[in-house]
N, C-alpha and C. Protein backbone atom coordinates (compact mmCIF):
# COMPACT_ATOMS: atom_id res chain seq x y z
N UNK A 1 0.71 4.62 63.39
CA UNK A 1 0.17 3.44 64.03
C UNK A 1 0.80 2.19 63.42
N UNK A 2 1.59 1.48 64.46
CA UNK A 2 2.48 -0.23 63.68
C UNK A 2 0.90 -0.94 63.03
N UNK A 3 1.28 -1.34 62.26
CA UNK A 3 0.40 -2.41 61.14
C UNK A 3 0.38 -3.87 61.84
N UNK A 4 -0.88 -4.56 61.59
CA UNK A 4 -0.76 -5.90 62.08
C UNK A 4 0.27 -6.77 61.62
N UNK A 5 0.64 -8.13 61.79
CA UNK A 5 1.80 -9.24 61.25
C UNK A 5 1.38 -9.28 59.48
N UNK A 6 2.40 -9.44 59.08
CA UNK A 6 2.05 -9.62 57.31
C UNK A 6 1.47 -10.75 57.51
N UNK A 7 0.60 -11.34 56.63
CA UNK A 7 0.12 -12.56 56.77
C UNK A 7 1.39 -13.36 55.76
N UNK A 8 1.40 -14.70 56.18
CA UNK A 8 2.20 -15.67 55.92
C UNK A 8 2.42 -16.37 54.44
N UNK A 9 3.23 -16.01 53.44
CA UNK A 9 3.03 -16.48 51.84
C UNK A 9 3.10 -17.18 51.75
N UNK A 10 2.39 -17.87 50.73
CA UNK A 10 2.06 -19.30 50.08
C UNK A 10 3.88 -19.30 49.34
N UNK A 11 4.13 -20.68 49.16
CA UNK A 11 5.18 -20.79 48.47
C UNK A 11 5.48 -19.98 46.99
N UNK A 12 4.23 -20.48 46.21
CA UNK A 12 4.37 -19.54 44.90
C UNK A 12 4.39 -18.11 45.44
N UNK A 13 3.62 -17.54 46.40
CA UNK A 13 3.95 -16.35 46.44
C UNK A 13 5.17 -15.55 46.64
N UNK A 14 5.89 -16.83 48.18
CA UNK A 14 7.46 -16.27 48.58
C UNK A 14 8.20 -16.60 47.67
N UNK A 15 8.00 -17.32 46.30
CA UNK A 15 8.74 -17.09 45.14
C UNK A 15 8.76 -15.62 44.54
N UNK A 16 7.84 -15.28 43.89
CA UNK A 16 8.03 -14.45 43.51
C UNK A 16 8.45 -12.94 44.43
N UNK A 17 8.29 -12.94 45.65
CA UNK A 17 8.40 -12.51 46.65
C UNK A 17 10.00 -12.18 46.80
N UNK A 18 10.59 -13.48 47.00
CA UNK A 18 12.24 -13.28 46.74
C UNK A 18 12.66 -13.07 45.29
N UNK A 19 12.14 -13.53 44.29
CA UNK A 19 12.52 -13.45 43.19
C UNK A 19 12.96 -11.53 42.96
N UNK A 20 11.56 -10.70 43.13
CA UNK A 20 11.45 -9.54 43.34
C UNK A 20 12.77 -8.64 44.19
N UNK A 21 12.91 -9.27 45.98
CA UNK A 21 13.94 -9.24 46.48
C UNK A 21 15.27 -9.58 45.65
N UNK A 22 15.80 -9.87 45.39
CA UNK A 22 16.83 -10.43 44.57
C UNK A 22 17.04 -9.09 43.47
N UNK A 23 16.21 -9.24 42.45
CA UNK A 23 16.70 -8.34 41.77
C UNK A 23 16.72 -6.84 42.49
N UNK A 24 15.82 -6.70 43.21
CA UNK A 24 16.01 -5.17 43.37
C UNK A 24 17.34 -4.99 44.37
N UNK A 25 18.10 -6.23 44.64
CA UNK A 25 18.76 -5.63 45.62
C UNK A 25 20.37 -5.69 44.64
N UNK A 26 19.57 -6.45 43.13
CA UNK A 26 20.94 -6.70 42.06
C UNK A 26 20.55 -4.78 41.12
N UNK A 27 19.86 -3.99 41.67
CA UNK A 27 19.48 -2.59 41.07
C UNK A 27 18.87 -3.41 39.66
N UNK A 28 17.64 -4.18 39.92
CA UNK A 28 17.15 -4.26 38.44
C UNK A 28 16.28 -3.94 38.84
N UNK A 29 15.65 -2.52 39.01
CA UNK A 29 14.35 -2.02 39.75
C UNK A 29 12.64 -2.85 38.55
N UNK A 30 13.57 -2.22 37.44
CA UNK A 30 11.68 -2.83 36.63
C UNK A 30 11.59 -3.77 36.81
N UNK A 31 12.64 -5.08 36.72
CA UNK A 31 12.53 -6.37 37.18
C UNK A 31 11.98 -6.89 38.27
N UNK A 32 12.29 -5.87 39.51
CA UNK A 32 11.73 -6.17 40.96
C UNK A 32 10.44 -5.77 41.12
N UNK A 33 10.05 -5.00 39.69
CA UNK A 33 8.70 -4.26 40.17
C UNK A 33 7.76 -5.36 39.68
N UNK A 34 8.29 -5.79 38.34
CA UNK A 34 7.38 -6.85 37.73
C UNK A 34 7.24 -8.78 38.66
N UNK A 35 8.20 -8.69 39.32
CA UNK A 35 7.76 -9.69 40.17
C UNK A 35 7.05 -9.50 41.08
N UNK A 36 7.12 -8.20 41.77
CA UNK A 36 6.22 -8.22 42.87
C UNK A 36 5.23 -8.02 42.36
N UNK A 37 4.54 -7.46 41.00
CA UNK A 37 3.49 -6.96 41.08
C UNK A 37 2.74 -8.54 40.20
N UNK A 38 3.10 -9.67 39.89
CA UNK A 38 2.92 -10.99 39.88
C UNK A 38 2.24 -11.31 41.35
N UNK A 39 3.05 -11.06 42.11
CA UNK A 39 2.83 -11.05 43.92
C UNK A 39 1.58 -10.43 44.34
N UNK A 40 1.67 -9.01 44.02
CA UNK A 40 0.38 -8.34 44.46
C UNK A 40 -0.83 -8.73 43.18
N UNK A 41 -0.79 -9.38 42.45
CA UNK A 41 -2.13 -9.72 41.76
C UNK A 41 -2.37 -11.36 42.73
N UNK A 42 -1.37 -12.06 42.60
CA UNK A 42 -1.79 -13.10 43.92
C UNK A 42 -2.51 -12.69 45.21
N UNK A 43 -2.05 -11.72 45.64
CA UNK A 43 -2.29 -11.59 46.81
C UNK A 43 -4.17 -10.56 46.87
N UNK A 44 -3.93 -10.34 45.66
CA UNK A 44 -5.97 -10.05 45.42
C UNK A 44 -6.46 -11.10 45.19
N UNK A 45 -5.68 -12.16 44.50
CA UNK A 45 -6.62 -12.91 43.96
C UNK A 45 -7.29 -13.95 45.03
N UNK A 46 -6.29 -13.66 46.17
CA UNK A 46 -6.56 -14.91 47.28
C UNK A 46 -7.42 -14.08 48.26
N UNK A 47 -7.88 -12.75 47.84
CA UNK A 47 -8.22 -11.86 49.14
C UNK A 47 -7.67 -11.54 50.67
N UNK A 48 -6.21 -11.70 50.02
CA UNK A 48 -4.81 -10.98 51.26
C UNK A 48 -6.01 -9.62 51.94
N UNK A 49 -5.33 -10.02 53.09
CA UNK A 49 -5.84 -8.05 54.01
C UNK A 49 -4.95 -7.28 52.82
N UNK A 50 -5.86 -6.14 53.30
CA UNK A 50 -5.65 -4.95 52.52
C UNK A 50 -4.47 -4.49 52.66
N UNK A 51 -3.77 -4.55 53.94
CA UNK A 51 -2.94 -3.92 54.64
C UNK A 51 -1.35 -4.68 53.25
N UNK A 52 -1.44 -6.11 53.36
CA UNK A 52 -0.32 -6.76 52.70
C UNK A 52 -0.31 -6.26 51.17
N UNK A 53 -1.56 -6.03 51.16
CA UNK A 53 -1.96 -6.01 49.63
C UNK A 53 -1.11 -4.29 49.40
N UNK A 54 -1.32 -3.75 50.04
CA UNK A 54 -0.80 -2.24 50.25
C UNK A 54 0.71 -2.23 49.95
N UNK A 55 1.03 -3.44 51.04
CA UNK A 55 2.37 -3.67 51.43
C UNK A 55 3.69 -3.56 50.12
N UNK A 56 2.90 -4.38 49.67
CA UNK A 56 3.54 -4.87 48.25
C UNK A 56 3.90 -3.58 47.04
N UNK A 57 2.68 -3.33 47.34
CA UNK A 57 2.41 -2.30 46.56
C UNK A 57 3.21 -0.96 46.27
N UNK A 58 3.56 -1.06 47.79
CA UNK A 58 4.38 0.10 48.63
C UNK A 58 5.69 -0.43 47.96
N UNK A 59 6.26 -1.45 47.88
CA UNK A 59 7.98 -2.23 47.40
C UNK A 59 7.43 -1.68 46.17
N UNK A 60 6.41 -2.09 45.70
CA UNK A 60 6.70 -1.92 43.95
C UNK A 60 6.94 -0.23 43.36
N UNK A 61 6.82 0.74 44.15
CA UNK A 61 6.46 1.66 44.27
C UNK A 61 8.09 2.52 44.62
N UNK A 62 8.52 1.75 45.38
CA UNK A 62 9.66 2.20 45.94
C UNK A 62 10.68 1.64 44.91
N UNK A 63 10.22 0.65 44.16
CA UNK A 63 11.40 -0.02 42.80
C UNK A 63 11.04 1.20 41.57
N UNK A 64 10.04 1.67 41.64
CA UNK A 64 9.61 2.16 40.24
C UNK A 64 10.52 4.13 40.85
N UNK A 65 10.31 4.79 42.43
CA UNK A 65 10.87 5.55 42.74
C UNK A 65 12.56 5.34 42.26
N UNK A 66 13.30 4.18 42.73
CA UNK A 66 14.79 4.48 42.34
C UNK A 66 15.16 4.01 41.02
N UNK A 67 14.35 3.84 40.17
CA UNK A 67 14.40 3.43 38.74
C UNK A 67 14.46 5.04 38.20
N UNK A 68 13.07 6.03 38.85
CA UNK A 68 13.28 7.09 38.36
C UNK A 68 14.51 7.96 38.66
N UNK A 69 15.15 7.76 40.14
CA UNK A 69 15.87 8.34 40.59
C UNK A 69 17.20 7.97 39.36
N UNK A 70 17.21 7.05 38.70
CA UNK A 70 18.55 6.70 37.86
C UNK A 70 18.55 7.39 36.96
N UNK A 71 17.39 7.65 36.62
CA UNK A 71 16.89 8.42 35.22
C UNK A 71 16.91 9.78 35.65
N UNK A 72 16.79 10.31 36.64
CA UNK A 72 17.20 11.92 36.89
C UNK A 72 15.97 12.51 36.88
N UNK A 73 15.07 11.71 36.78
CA UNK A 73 13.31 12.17 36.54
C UNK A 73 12.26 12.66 38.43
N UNK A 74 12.94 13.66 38.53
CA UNK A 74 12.38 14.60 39.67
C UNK A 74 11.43 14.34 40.05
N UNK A 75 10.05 14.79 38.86
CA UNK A 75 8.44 14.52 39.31
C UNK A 75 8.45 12.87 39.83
N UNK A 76 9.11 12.18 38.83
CA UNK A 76 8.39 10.78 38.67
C UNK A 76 8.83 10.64 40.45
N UNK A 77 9.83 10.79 40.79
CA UNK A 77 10.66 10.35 42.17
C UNK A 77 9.17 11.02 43.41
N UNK A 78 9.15 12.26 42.56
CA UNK A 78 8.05 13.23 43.95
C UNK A 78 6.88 12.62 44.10
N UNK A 79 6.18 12.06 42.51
CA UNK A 79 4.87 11.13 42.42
C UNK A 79 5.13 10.13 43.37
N UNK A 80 6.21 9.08 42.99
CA UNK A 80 6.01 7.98 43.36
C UNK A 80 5.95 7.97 45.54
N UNK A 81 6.85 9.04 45.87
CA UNK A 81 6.79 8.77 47.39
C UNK A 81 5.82 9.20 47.91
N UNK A 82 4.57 10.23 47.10
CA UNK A 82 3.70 10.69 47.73
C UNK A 82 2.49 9.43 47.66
N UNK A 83 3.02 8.61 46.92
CA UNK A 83 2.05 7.45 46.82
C UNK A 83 2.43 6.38 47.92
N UNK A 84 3.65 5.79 47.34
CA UNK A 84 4.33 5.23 48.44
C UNK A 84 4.03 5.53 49.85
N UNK A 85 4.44 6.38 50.33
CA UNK A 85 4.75 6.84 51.89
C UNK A 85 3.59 6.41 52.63
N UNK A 86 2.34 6.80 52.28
CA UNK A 86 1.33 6.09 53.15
C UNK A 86 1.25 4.52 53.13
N UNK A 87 1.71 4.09 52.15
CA UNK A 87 1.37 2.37 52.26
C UNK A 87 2.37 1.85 53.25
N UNK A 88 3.52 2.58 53.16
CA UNK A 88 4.74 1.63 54.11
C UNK A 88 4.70 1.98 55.25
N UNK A 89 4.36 3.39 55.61
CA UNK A 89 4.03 4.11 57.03
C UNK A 89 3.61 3.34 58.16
N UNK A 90 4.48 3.17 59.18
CA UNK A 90 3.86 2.21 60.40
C UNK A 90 4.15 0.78 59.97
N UNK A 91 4.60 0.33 59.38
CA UNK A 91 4.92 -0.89 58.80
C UNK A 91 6.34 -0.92 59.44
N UNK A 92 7.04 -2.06 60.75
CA UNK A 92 8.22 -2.37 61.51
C UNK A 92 8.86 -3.31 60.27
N UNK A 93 8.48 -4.43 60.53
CA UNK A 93 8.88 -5.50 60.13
C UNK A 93 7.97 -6.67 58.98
N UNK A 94 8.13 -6.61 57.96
CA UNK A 94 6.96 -7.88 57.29
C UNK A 94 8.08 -8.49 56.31
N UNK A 95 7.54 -10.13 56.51
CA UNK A 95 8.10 -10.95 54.95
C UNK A 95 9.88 -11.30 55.45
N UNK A 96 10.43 -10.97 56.34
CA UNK A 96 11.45 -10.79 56.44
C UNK A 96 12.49 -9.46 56.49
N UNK A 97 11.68 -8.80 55.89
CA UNK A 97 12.27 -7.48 55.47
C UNK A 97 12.02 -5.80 57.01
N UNK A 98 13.27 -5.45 57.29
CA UNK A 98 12.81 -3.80 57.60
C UNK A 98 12.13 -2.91 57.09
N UNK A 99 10.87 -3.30 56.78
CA UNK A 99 10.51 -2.02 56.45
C UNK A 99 10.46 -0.48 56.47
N UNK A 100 10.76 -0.65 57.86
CA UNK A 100 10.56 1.06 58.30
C UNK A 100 12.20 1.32 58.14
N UNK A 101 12.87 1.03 58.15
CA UNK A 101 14.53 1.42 57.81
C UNK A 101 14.24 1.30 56.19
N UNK A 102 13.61 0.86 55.57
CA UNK A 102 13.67 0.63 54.21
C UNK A 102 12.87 2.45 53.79
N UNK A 103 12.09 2.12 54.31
CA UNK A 103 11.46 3.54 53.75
C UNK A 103 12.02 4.66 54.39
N UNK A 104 13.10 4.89 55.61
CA UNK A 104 13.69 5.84 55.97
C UNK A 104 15.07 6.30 54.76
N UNK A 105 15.40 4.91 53.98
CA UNK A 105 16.61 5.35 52.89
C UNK A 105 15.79 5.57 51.98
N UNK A 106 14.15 5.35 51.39
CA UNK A 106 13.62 5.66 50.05
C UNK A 106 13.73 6.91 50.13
N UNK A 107 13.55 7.96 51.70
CA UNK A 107 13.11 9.28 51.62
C UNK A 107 14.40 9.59 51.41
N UNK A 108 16.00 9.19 51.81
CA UNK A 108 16.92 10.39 51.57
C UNK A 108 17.34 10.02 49.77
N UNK A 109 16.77 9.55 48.76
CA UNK A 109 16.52 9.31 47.59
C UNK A 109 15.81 10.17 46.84
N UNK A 110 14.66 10.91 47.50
CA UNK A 110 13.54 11.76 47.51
C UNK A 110 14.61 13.14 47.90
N UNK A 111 15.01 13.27 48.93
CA UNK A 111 15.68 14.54 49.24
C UNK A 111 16.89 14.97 48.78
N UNK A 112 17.47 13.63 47.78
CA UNK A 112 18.71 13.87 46.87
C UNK A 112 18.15 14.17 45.73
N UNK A 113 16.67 14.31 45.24
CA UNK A 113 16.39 15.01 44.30
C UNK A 113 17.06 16.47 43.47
N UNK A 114 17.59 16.46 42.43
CA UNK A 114 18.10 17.83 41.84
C UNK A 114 20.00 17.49 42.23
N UNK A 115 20.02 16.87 43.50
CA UNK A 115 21.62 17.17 44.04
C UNK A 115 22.28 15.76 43.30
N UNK A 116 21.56 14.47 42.93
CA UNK A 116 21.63 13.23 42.57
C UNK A 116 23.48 12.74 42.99
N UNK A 117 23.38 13.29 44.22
CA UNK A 117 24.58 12.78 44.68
C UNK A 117 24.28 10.85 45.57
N UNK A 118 23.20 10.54 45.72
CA UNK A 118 22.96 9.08 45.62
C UNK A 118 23.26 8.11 44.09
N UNK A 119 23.46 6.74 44.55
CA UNK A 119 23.44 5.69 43.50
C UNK A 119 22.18 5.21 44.02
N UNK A 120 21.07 4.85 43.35
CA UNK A 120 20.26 4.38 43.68
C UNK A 120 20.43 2.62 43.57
N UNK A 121 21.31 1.78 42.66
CA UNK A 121 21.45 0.70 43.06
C UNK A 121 22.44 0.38 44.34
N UNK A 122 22.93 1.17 44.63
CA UNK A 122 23.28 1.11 46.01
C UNK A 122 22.77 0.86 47.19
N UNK A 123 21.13 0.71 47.27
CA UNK A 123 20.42 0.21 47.97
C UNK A 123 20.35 -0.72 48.08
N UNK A 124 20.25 -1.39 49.59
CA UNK A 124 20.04 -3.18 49.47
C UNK A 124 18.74 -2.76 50.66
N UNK A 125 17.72 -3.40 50.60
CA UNK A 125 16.57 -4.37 51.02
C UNK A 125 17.31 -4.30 52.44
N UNK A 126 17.08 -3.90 53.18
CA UNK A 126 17.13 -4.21 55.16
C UNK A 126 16.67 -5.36 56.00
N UNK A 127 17.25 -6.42 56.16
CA UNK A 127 16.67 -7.79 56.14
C UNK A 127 16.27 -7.37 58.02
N UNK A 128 14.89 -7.94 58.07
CA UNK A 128 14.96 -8.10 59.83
C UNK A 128 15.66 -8.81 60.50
């Protein structure tokens, strides 16, 4: 089921928002995780829908997946998408970003598990 419109970020938020963007697309995954997750404590603190609040959650999730994928760490990669996958699921477009093309390359990351014939900073962010 597509997800409603992301709701619209406050400036401090689309700071840290791109800030996050930026590095993860420079492969500094902990870096991208720790800005967004600056982002997703904003976005409780203002009582964002659940759905954005998810949203975020889902990026930070998918930075902490190809961080493990660098590290060769199997479970951590299997944990993180079984968490992931429902938050981004049905999600087209938010913030600027493809989502749903974004989470179609987290999974072949997931299925290069064991074969680690991916670079995981080789990923860039799918702009809409």
């Amino acid at each position: 089921m597509a997800k409603q419109p992301a709701c619209p970020l406050s400036a401090g938020e689309l700071e840290f928002f791109t800030e996050g963007c930026n590095r993860f697309d420079r492969g500094a995954f902990w870096h991208a995780h720790e800005s967004w997750e600056d982002l997703w404590n904003m976005l409780k603190a203002r009582d964002a829908p659940s759905q954005d609040i998810l949203l975020i959650q889902g990026l930070i999730q998918t930075a902490a997946l190809l961080l493990h994928h660098e590290r060769k760490n199997s479970i951590g990669i299997v944990k993180q998408w079984a968490k992931l996958h429902p938050k981004l699921e049905g999600w087209n477009l938010a913030w600027g970003l493809d989502i749903a093309t974004h989470l179609e390359t987290i999974e072949t990351y997931v299925k290069d598990v064991d074969m680690w014939a991916l670079v995981a900073s080789d990923h860039q962010l799918p702009q809409a």
